[in-house]
Every structure is written in structure tokens, then in C-alpha cells.
Protein backbone atom coordinates (compact mmCIF):
# COMPACT_ATOMS: atom_id res chain seq x y z
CA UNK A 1 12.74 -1.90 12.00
CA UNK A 2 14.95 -2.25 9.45
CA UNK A 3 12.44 -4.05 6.98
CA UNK A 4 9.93 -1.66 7.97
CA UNK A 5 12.25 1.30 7.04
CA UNK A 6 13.37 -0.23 3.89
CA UNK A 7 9.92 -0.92 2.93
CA UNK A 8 8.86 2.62 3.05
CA UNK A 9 11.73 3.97 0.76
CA UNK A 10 9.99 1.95 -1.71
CA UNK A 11 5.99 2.37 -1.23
CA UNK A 12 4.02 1.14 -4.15
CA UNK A 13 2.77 3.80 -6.92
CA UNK A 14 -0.37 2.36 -6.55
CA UNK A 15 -0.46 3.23 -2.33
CA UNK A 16 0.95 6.48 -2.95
CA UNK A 17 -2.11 7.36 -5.64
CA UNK A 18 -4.75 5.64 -3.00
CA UNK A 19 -3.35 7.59 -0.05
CA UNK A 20 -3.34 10.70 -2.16
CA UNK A 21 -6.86 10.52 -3.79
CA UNK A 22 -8.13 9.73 -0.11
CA UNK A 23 -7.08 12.95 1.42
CA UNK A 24 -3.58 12.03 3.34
CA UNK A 25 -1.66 15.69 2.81
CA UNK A 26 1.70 16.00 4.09
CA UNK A 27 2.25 12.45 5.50
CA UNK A 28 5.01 11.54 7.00
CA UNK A 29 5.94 8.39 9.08
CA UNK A 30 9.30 9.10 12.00
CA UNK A 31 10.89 5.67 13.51
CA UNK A 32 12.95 6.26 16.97
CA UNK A 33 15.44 3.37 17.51
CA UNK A 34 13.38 2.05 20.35
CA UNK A 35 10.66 1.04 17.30
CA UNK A 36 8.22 3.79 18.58
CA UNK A 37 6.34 4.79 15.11
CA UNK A 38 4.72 7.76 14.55
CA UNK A 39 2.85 9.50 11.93
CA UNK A 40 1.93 12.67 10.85
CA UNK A 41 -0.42 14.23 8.23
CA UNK A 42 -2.99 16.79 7.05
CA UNK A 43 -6.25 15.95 5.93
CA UNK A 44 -9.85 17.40 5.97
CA UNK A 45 -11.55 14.41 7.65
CA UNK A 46 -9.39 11.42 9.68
CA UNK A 47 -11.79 9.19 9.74
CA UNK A 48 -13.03 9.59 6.31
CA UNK A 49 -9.62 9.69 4.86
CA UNK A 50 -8.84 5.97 6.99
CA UNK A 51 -12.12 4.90 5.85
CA UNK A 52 -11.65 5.46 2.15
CA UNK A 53 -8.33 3.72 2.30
CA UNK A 54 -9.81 0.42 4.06
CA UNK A 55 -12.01 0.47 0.98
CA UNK A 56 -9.01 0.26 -1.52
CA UNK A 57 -7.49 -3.39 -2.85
CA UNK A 58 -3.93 -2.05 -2.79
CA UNK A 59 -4.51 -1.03 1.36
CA UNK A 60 -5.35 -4.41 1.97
CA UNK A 61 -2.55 -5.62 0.31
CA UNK A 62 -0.09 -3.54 1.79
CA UNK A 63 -1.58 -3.72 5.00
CA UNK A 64 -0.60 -8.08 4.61
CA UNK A 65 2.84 -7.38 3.75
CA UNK A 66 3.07 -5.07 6.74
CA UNK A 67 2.03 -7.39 9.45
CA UNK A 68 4.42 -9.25 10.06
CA UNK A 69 6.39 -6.47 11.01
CA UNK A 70 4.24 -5.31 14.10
CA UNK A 71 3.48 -6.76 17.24
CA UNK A 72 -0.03 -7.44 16.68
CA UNK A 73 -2.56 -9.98 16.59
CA UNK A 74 -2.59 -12.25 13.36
CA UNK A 75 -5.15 -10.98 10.78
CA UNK A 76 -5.06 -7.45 12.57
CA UNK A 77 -3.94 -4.88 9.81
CA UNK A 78 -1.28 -2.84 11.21
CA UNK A 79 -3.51 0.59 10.26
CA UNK A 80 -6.01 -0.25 12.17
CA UNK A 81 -3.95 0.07 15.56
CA UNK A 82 -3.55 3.54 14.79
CA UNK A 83 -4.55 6.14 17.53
CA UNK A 84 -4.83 9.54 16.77
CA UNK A 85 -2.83 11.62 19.04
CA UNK A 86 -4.36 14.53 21.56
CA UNK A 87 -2.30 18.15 20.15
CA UNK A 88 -1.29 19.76 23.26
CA UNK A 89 0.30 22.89 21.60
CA UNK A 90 0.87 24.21 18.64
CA UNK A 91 2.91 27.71 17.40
């Protein structure tokens, strides 16, 4: 968690342009100390904005360097696990 953490207080120029030109608005990534990750952002279209990153070099790249901190398969990209979540309220 700690790597993970660390990682993201240092996110590559180049991701931060991709997930930018894609559409990701607003996004933000919370980390309880049980490891329970979740994210939040705005965007037009989810599946178009996760669809135009998995098109991009540098999402493949960080998506390597990110695997090894997950409890996933090997050769699984940690993005892909990502399950969008049902809003139950909202004010």
C-alpha cells in the first residue's frame, strides 16, 4: 500500500495528459488501511473514457508497473478489474 501510495504522488506527465485528453474529470483515487481502493471521477462516457486509455502506450506501461502491486492474475492489468460502482444517493 505503501508503494502504491507513493507511486501516485508521483504519476507520470505523460499519464496525467492521457487520462486528461481521454475524458477522466475530477479523478481521484482514496486508500483505507485495510487496502480497499477506490476511485472517483467525472466523465461524459465510462466506457469510452477506459477505452481510449487502453489504446494509449503510456497506460500500458503504467498499467506493468502497477501489477505487481494488486492481487491479480499475472498479465491482468490492474484497470481492467475495475467495477463501476451502483450510486445509491446523491444530495
Amino acid at each position: 500500500m505503501a508503494e502504491y501510495k507513493a507511486s501516485h504522488q508521483a504519476v507520470w506527465p505523460e499519464m496525467l495528459d492521457a487520462l486528461r485528453q481521454t475524458g477522466w474529470n475530477n479523478y481521484s483515487l482514496f486508500m483505507r488501511d485495510d487496502g480497499l481502493l477506490v476511485g472517483y471521477l467525472e466523465t461524459e462516457d465510462f466506457e469510452r473514457a477506459r477505452a481510449e486509455m487502453n489504446n494509449r502506450e503510456v497506460n500500458a506501461k503504467w498499467q506493468k508497473e502497477m501489477s505487481d502491486l494488486f492481487l491479480i492474475p499475472p498479465g491482468v492489468a490492474p484497470d481492467s478489474q475495475m467495477k463501476p460502482l451502483t450510486e445509491v444517493f446523491h444530495l
